[in-house]
Protein backbone atom coordinates (compact mmCIF):
# COMPACT_ATOMS: atom_id res chain seq x y z
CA UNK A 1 1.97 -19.58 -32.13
CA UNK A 2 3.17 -20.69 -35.37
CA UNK A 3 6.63 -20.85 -36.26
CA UNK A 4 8.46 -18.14 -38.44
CA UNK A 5 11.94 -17.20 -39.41
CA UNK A 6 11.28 -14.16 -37.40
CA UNK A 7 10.77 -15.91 -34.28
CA UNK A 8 14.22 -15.75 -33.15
CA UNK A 9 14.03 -11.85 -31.58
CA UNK A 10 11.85 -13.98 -28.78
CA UNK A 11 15.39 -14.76 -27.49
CA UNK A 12 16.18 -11.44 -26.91
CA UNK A 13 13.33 -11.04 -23.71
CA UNK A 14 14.39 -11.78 -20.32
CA UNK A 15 12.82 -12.89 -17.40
CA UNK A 16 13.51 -12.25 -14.05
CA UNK A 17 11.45 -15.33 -12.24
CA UNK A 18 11.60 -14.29 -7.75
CA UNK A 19 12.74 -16.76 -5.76
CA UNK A 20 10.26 -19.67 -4.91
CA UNK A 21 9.46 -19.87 -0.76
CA UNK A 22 10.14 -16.28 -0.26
CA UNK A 23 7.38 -13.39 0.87
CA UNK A 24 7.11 -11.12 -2.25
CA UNK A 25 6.00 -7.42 -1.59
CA UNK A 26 4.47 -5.60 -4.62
CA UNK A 27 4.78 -2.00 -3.97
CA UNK A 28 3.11 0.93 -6.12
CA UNK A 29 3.79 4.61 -6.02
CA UNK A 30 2.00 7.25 -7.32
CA UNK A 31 3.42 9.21 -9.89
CA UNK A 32 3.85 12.64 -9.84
CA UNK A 33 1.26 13.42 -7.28
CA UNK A 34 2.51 16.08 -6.00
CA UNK A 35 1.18 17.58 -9.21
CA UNK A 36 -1.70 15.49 -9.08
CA UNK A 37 -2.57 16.52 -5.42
CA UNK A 38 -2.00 20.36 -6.41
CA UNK A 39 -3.95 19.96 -10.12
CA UNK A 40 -6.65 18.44 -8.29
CA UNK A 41 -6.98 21.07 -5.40
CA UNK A 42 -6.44 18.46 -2.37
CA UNK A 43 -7.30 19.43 0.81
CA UNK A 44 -4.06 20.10 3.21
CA UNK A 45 -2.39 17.97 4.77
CA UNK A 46 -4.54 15.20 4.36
CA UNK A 47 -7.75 14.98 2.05
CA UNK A 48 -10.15 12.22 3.30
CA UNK A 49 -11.84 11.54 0.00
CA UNK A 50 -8.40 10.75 -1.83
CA UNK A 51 -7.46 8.18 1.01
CA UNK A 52 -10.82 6.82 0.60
CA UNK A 53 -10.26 5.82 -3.27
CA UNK A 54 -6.90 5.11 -2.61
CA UNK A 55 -8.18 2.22 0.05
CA UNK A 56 -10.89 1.34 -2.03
CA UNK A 57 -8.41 0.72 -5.44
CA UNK A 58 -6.65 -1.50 -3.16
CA UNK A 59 -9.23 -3.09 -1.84
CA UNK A 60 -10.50 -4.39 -4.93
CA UNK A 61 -6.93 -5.62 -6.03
CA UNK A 62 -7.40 -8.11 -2.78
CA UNK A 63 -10.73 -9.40 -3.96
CA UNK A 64 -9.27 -9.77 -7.62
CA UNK A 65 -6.26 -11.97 -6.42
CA UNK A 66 -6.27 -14.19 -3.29
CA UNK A 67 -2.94 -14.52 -2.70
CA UNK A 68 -2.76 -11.33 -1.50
CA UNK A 69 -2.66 -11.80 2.02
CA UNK A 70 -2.34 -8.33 3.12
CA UNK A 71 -1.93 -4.91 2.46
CA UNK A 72 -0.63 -1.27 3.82
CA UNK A 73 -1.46 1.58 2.35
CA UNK A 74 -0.58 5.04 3.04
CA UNK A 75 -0.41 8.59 1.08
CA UNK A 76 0.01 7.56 -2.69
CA UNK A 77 1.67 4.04 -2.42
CA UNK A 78 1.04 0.59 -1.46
CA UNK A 79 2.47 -2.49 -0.21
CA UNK A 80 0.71 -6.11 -1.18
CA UNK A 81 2.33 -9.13 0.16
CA UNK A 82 1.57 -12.07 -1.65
CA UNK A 83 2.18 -15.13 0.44
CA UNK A 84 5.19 -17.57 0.13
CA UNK A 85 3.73 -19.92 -1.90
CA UNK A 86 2.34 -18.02 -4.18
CA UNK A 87 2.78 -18.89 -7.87
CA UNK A 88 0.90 -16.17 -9.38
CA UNK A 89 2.45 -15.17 -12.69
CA UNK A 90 4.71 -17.94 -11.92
CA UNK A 91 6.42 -15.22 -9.99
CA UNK A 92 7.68 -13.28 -13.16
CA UNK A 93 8.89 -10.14 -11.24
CA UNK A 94 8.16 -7.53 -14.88
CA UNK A 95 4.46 -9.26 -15.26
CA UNK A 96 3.16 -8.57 -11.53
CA UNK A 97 4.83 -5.39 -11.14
CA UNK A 98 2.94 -4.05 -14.39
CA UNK A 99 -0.11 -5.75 -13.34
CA UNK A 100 -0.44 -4.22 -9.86
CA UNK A 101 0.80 -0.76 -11.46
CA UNK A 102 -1.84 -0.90 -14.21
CA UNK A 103 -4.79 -1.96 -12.07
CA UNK A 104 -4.28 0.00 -9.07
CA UNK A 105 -4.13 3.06 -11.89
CA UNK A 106 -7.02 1.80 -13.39
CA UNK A 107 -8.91 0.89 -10.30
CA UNK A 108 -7.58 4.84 -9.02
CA UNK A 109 -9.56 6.77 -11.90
CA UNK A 110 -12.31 4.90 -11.55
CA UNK A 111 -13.55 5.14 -7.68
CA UNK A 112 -11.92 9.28 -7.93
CA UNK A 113 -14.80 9.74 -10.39
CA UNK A 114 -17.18 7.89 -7.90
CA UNK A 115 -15.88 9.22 -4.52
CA UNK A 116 -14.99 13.11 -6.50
CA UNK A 117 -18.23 13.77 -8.87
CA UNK A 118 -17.13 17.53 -8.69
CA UNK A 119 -13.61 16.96 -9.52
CA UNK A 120 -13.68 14.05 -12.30
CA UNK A 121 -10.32 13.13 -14.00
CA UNK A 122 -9.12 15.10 -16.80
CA UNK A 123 -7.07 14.03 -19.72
CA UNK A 124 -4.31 16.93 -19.10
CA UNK A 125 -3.54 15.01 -15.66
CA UNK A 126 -4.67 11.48 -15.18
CA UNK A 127 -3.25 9.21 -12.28
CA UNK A 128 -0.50 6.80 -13.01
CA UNK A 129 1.41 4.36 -10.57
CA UNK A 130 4.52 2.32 -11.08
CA UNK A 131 5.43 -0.91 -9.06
CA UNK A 132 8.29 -2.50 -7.68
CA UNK A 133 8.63 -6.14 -6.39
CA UNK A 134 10.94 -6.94 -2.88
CA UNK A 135 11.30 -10.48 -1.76
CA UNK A 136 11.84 -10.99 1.94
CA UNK A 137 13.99 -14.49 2.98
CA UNK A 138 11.45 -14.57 6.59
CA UNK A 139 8.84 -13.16 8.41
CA UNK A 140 11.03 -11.04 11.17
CA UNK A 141 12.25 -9.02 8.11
CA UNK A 142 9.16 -9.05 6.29
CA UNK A 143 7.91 -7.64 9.56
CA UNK A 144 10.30 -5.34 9.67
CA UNK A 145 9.54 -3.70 5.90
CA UNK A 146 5.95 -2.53 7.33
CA UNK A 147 6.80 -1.49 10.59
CA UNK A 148 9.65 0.64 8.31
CA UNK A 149 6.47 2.30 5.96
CA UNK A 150 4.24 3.32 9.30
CA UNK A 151 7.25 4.99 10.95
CA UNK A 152 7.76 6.82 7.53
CA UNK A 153 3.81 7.19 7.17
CA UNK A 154 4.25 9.16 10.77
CA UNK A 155 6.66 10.90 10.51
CA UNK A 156 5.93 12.96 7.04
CA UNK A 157 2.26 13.15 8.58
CA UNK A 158 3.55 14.63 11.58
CA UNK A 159 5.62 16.83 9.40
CA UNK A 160 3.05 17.58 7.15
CA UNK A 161 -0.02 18.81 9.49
CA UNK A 162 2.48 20.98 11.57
CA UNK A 163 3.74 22.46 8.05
CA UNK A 164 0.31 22.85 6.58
CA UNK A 165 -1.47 24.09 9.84
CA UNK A 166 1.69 27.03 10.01
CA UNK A 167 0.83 27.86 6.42
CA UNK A 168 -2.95 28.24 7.53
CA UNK A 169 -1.79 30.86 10.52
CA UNK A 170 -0.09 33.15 8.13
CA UNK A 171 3.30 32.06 7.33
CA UNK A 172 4.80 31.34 3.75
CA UNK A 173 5.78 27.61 2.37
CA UNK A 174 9.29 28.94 2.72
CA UNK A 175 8.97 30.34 6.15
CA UNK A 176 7.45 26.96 7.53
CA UNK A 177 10.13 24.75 6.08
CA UNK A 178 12.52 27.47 7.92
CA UNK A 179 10.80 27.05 11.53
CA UNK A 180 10.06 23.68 11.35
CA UNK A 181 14.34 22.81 10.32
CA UNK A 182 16.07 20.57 12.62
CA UNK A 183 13.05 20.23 14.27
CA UNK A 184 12.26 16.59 16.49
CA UNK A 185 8.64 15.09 16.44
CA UNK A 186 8.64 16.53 20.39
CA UNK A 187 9.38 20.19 19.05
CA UNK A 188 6.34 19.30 15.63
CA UNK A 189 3.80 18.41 18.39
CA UNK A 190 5.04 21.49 20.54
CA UNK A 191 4.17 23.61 17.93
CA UNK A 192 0.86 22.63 17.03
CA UNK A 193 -0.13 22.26 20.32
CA UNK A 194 1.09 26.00 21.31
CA UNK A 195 1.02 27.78 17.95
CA UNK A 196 -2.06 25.95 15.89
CA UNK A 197 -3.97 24.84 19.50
CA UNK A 198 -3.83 21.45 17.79
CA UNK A 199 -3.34 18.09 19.96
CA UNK A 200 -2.04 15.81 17.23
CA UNK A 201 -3.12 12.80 19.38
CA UNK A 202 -6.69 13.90 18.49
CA UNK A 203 -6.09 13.35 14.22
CA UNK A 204 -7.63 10.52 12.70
CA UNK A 205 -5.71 7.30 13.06
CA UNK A 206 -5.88 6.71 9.38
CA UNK A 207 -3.46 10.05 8.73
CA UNK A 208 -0.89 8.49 12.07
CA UNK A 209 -0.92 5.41 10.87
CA UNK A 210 -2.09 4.55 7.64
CA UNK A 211 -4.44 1.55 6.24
CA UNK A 212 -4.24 -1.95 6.69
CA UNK A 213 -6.06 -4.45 4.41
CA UNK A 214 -5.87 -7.99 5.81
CA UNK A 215 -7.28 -11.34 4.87
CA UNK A 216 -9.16 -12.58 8.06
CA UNK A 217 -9.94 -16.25 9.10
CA UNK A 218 -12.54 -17.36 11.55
CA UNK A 219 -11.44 -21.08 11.86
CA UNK A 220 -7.58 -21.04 10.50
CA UNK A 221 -5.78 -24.03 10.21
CA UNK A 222 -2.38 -24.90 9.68
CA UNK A 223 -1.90 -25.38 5.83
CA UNK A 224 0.18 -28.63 4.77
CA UNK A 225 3.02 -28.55 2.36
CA UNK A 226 1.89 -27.34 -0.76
CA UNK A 227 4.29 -29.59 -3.19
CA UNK A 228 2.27 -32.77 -1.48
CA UNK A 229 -1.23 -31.60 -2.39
CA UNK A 230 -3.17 -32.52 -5.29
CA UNK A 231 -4.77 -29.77 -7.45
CA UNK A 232 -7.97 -30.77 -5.79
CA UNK A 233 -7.09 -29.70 -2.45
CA UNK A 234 -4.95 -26.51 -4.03
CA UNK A 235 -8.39 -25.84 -5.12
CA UNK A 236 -10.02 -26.01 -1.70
CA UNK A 237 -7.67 -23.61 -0.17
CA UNK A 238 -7.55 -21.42 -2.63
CA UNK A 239 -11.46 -20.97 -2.23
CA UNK A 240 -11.16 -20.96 1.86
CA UNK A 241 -8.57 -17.66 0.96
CA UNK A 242 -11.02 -15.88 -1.37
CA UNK A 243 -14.10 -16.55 1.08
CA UNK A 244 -11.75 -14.85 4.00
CA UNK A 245 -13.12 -11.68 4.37
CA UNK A 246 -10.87 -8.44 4.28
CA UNK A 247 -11.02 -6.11 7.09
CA UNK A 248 -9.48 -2.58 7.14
CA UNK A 249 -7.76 -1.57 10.45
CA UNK A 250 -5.95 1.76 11.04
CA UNK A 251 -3.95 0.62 14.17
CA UNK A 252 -0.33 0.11 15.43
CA UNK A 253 1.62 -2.72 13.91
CA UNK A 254 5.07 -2.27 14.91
CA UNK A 255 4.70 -2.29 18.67
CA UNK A 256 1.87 -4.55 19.03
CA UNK A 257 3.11 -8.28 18.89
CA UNK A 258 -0.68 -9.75 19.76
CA UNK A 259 -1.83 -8.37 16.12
CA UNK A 260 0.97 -10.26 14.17
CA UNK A 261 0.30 -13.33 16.77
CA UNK A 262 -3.47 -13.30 16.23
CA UNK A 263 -3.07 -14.18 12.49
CA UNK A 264 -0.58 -17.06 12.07
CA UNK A 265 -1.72 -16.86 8.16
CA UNK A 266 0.78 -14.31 7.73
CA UNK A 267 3.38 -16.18 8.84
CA UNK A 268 2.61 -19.07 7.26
C-alpha cells in the first residue's frame, strides 16, 4: 500500500491478538431466530430439516479450515475449537469471529434452500449469526465449556417438547409456561409421560444431546513441538489434519471419560 498523508487514521484500529498456547472456542449464535423459526413455520419443538442445515453449515466450516478440531452444535449456535497451536488469522480475535459469523450465515442460506425447496429464504427475513471467541488456559476447563452447552442443550429440549407437546393437547402458550413453573426435569418427564403418553427417553438423541463434529485419526501420533519444526513438516501435519475424516456423533460427552480418552488429539 502506498504511502499517503492520510495514512495516519490506520493508528486508530485495534487489535485484540488471543493468547498463544491456549484452546480458542469460536462460538456463533443465531440471530433473532426466534423470528426466524416462527417466519419460517418450524416444526415444534424440534424441526429435523433445520438441524440438518445447521450440521451441514458447520460441517463445511471443518473441511474449509483444519484447525478446527472439533465442533458442538445444538439449536441455532455453535462451538468450534480450534486447537492450541493454531495460528489461523494469527489469532486476531475481530477477524475469526467475523469469519466464522459470516460463513456459517452464508453456508446457513445456502444448504436451507437445498434441504427446504418449499420454504426458500426470503429477503424480508434472511439468517444472520454473530460470533464470539473464549480462550480456555487447559483441557479440564475446556472440557468443562461443552459438557456446560449439552446440559443447557437438555435441559431447554426437555423444556421445550414438554411445553410444545402441552400446547398440542389443548392448552395456551401462557397456560403451559404456568403448569410447567417451578417444575424439575423429574416433574417435565412426568408430564409427558402421563399427560402427552410420551417417553422422552424414546426422542432422537440429536434433540437430548445435540451434534458433535470431530476430526478422527486412524493412526494418531503424538505431535512434536511446533516452534522446532520446519515449514516442511508444518506442512505434513497440516495435510495428515485435513485428510482426518470428520464424523458426526450425537452421544454423551460429559459423563463418558473413554470418548475424551479415545482421541488424545484433543488434548493435544
Amino acid at each position: 500500500m502506498a504511502n499517503s498523508k492520510y495514512e495516519y487514521v490506520k493508528a486508530f484500529e485495534k487489535e485484540n491478538y488471543l493468547l498463544p498456547d491456549t484452546y480458542i472456542v469460536i462460538r456463533v449464535d443465531g440471530k433473532g431466530f426466534h423470528k426466524f423459526s416462527k417466519y419460517y413455520n418450524f416444526e415444534k419443538p424440534n424441526d429435523l430439516k433445520a438441524l440438518t442445515v445447521m450440521n451441514k453449515a458447520a460441517l463445511k466450516i471443518l473441511e474449509k479450515y483444519s484447525d478446527i478440531l472439533m465442533a458442538y452444535g445444538d439449536s441455532d449456535e455453535y462451538s468450534f475449537l480450534l486447537r492450541k497451536k493454531c495460528e489461523l488469522y494469527e489469532r486476531r480475535e475481530m477477524k475469526l469471529c467475523t469469519l466464522f459469523a459470516s460463513l456459517m450465515s452464508t453456508y446457513y442460506m445456502f444448504y436451507w434452500n437445498k434441504e427446504c425447496p418449499n420454504r426458500q429464504i426470503e429477503e424480508e427475513m434472511i439468517p444472520t449469526f454473530d460470533g464470539r471467541a473464549v480462550i480456555y488456559p487447559n483441557f479440564e476447563t475446556l472440557r468443562d465449556y461443552f459438557s456446560w452447552r449439552q446440559v443447557d442443550c437438555h435441559i431447554n429440549n426437555l423444556y421445550n417438547t414438554t411445553f410444545w407437546n402441552l400446547v398440542k393437547k389443548g392448552l395456551t402458550p401462557q397456560e403451559a409456561e404456568q403448569k410447567l413453573m417451578g417444575t424439575v426435569s423429574s416433574d417435565k418427564n412426568e408430564i409427558l409421560f402421563k399427560e402427552c403418553n410420551i417417553n422422552y427417553n424414546n426422542e432422537l438423541e440429536i434433540f437430548k444431546k445435540g451434534t458433535i463434529l470431530v476430526r478422527e485419526y486412524e493412526n494418531y501420533k503424538q505431535q512434536s513441538n511446533e516452534q522446532s519444526l520446519s515449514s516442511r513438516q508444518k506442512q505434513r501435519q497440516d495435510k495428515s489434519r485435513k485428510k482426518a475424516e470428520i464424523k458426526q456423533y450425537h452421544v454423551d460427552i460429559i459423563n463418558d471419560d473413554s470418548w475424551w480418552d479415545q482421541r488424545p488429539w484433543l488434548i493435544e
